[in-house]
N, C-alpha and C. Protein backbone atom coordinates (compact mmCIF):
# COMPACT_ATOMS: atom_id res chain seq x y z
N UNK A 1 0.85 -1.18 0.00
CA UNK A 1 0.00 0.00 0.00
C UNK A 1 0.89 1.23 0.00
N UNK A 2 0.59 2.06 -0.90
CA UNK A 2 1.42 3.05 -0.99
C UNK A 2 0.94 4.64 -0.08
N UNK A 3 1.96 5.17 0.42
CA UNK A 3 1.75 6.51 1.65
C UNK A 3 0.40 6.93 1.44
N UNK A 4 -0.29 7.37 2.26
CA UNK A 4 -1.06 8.74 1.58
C UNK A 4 -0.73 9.79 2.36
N UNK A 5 -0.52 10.67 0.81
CA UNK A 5 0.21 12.08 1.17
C UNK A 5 -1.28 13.18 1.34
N UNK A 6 -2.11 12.56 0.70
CA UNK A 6 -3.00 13.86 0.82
C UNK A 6 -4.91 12.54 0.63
N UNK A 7 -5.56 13.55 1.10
CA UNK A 7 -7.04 12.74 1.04
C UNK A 7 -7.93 14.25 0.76
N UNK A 8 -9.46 14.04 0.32
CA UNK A 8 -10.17 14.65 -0.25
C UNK A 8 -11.37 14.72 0.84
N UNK A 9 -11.89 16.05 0.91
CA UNK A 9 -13.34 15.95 1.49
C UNK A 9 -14.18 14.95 1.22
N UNK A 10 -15.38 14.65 2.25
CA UNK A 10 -16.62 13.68 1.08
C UNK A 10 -17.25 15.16 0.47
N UNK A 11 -17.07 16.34 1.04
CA UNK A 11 -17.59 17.43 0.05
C UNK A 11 -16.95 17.37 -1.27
N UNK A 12 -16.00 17.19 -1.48
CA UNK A 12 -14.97 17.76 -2.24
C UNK A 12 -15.11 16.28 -3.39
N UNK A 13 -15.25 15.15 -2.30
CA UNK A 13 -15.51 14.01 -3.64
C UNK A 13 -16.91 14.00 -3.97
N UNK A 14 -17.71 14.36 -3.49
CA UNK A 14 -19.30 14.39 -3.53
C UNK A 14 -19.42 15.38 -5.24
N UNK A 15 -18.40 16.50 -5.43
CA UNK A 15 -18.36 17.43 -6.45
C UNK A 15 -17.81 16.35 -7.60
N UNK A 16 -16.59 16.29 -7.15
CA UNK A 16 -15.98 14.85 -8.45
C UNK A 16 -16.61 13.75 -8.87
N UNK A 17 -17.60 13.48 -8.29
CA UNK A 17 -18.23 12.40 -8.37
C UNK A 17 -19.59 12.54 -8.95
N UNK A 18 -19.94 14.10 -8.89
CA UNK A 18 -21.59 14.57 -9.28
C UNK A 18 -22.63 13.86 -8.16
N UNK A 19 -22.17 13.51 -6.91
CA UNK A 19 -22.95 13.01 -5.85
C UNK A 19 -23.66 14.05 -4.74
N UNK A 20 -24.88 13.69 -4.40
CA UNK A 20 -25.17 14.57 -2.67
C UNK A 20 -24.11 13.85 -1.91
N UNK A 21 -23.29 14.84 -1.44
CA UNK A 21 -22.39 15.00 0.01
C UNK A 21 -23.56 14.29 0.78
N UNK A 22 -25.16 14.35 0.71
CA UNK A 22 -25.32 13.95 2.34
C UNK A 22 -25.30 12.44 2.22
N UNK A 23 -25.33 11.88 1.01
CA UNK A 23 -25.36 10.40 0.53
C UNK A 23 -24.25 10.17 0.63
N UNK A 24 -23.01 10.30 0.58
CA UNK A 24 -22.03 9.79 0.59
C UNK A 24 -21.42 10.03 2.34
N UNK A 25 -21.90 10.87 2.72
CA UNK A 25 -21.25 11.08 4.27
C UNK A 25 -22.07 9.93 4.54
N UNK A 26 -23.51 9.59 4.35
CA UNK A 26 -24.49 8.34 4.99
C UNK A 26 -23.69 7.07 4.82
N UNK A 27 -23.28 6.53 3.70
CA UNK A 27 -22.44 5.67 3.03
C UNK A 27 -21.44 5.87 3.69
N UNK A 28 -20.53 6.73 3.62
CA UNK A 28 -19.21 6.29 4.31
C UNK A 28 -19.03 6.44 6.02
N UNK A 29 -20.46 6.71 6.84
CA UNK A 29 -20.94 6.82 8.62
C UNK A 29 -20.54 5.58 8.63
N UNK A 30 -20.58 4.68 7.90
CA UNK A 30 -20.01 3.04 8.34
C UNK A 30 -18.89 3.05 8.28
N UNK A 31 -17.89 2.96 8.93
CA UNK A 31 -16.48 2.50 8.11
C UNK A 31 -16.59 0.89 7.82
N UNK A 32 -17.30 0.22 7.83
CA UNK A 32 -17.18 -1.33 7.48
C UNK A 32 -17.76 -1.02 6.10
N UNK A 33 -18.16 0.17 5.43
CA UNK A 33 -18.14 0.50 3.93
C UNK A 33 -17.60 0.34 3.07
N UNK A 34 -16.32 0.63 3.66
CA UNK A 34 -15.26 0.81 2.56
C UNK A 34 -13.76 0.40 3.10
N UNK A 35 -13.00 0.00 2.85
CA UNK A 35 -11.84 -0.64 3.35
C UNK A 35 -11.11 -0.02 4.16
N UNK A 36 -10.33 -0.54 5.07
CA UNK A 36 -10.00 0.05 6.17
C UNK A 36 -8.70 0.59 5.86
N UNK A 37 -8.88 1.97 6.29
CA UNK A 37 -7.50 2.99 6.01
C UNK A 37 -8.26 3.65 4.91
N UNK A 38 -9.08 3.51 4.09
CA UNK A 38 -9.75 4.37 2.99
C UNK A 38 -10.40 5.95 3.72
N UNK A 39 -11.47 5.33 4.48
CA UNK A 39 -11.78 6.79 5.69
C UNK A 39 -11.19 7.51 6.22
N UNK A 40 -10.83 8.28 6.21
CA UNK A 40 -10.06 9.68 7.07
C UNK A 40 -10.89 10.85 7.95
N UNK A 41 -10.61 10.16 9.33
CA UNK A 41 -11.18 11.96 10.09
C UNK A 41 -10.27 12.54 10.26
N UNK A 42 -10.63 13.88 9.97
CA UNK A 42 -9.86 15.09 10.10
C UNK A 42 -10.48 15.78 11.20
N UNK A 43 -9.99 16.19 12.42
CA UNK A 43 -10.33 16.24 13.62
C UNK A 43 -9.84 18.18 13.19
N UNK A 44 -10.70 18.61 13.09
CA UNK A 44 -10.37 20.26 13.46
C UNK A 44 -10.74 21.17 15.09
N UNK A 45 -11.04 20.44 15.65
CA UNK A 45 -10.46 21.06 17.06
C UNK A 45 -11.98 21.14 17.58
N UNK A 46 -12.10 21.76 18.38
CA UNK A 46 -13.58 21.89 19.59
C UNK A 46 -14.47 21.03 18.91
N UNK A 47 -14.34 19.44 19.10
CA UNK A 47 -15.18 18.57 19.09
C UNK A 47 -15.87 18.46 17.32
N UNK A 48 -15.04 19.41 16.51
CA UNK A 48 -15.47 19.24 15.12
C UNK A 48 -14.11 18.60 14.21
N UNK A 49 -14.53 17.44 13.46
CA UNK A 49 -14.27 16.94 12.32
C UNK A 49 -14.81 16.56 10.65
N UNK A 50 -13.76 16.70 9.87
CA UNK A 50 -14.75 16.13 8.96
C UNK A 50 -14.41 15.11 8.11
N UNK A 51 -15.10 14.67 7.58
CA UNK A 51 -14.62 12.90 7.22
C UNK A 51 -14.09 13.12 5.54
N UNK A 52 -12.78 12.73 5.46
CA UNK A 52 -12.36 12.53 3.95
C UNK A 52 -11.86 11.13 3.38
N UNK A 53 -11.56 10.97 2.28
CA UNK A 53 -11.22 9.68 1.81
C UNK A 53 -9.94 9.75 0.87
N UNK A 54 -9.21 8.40 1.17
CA UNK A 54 -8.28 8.47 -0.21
C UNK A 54 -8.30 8.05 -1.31
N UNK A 55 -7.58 8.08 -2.31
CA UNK A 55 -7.91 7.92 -3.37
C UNK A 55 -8.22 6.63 -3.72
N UNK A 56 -8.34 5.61 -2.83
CA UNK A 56 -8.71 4.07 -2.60
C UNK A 56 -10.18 4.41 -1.94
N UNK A 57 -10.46 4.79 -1.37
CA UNK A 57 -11.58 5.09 -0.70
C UNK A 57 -12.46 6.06 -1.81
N UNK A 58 -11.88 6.92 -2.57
CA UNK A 58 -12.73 7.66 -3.56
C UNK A 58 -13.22 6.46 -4.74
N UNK A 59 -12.35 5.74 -5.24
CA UNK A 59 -12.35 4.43 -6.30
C UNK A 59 -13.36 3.75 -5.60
N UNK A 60 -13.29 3.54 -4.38
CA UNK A 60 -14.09 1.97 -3.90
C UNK A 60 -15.47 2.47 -3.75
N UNK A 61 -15.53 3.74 -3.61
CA UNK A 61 -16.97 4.31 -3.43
C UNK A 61 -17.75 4.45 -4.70
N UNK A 62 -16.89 5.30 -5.76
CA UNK A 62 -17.16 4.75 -6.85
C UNK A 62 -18.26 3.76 -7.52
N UNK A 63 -17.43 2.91 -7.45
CA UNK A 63 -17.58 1.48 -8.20
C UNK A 63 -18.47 1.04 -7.57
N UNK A 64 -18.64 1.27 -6.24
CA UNK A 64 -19.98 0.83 -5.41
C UNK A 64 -21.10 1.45 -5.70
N UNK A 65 -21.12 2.69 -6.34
CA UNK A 65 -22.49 3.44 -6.51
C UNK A 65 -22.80 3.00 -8.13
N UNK A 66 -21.86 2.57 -8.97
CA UNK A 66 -21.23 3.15 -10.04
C UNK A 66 -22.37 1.28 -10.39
N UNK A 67 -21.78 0.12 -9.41
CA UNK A 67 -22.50 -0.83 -9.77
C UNK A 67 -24.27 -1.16 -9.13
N UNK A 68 -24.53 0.24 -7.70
CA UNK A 68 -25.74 -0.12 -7.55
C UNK A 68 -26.65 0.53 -8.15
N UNK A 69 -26.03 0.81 -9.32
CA UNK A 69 -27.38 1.94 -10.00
C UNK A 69 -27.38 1.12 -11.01
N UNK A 70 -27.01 -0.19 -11.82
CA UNK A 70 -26.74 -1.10 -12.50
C UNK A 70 -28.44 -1.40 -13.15
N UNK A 71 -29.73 -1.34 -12.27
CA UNK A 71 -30.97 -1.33 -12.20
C UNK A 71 -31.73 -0.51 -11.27
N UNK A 72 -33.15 -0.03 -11.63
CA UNK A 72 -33.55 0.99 -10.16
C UNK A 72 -33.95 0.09 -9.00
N UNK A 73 -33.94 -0.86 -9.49
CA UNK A 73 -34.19 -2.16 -8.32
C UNK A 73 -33.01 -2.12 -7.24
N UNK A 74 -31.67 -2.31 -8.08
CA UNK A 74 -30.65 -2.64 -7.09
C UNK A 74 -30.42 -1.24 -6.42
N UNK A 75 -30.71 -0.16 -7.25
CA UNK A 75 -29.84 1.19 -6.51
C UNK A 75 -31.20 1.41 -5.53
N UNK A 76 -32.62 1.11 -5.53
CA UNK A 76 -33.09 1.35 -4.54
C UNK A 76 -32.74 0.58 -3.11
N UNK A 77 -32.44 -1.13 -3.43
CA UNK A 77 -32.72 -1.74 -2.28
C UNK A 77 -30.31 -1.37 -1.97
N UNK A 78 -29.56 -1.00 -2.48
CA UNK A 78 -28.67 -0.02 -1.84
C UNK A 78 -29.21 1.24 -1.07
N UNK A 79 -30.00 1.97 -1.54
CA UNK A 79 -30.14 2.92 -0.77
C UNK A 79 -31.06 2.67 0.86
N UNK A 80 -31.75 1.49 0.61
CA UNK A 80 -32.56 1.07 1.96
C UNK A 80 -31.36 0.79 2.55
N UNK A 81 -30.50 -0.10 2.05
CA UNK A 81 -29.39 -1.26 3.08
C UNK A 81 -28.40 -0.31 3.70
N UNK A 82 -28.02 1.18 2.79
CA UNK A 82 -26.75 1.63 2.96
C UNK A 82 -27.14 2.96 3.99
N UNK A 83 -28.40 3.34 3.57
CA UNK A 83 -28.98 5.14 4.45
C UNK A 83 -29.86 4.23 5.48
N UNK A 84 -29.23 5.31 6.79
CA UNK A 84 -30.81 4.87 7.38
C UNK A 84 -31.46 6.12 7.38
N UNK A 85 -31.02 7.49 6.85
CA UNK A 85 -31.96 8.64 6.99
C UNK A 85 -33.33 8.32 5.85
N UNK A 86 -34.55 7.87 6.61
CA UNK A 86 -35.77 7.85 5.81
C UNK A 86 -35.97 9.04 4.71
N UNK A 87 -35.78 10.04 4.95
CA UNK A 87 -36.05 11.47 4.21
C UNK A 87 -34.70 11.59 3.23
N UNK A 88 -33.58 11.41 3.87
CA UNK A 88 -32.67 11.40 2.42
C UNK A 88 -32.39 10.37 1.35
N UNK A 89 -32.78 9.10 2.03
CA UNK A 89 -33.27 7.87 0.57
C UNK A 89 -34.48 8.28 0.20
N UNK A 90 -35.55 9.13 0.41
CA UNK A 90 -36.94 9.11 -0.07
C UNK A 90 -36.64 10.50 -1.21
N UNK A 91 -35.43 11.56 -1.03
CA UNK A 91 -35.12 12.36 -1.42
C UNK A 91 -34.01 11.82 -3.12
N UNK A 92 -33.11 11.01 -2.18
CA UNK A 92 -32.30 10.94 -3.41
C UNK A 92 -33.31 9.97 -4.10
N UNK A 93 -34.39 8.72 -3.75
CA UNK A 93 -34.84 8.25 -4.73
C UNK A 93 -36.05 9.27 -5.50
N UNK A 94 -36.40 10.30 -5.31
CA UNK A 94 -37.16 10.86 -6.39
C UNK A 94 -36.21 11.57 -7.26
N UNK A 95 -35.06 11.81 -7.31
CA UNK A 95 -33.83 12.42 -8.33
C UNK A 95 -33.74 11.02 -9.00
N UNK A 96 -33.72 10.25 -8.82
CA UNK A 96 -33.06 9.53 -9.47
C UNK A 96 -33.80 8.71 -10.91
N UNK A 97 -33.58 8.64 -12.06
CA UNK A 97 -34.37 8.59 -13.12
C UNK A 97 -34.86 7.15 -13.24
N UNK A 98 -35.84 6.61 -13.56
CA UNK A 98 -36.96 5.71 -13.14
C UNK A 98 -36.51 4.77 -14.62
């Protein structure tokens, strides 16, 4: 595994990716998401952090959204298994094209 010198917001990959930030912060609230060492908190001081990923962690997220939208079947029953916010799977599934 090679260093990591630098990691990305989930804001910042949420833009690269054309994703809602609040879907991908939901998705990556697990770290059993995505492989371990991929997640990064960035601890900025009085009890605030914010969560980034590396470029293994940007790929693996990817490919995970990239294969549950494969049918609206599978990207819905991902969005039940992966969000538990009721209002932001009921949100991202009306964006999402039928």
């Amino acid at each position: 595994m090679a260093t990591v010198t630098y990691v990305r917001t989930i804001k910042f990959v949420a833009e690269i990716l054309e994703e809602d930030p609040e879907l991908l912060q939901a998705i990556v609230s697990n770290d059993d998401n995505l492989s371990y060492g991929s997640i990064i908190s960035v601890y900025t001081g009085d009890d605030g952090s914010v969560t980034a990923l590396t470029d293994d962690g940007m790929d693996e997220l990817e490919q995970m959204l990239k294969d549950a939208r494969r049918t609206s079947q599978e990207w819905n029953d991902f969005l039940d298994s992966f969000v538990d916010d009721e209002l932001l799977v009921a949100r991202i599934k009306a964006k999402s094209p039928r």
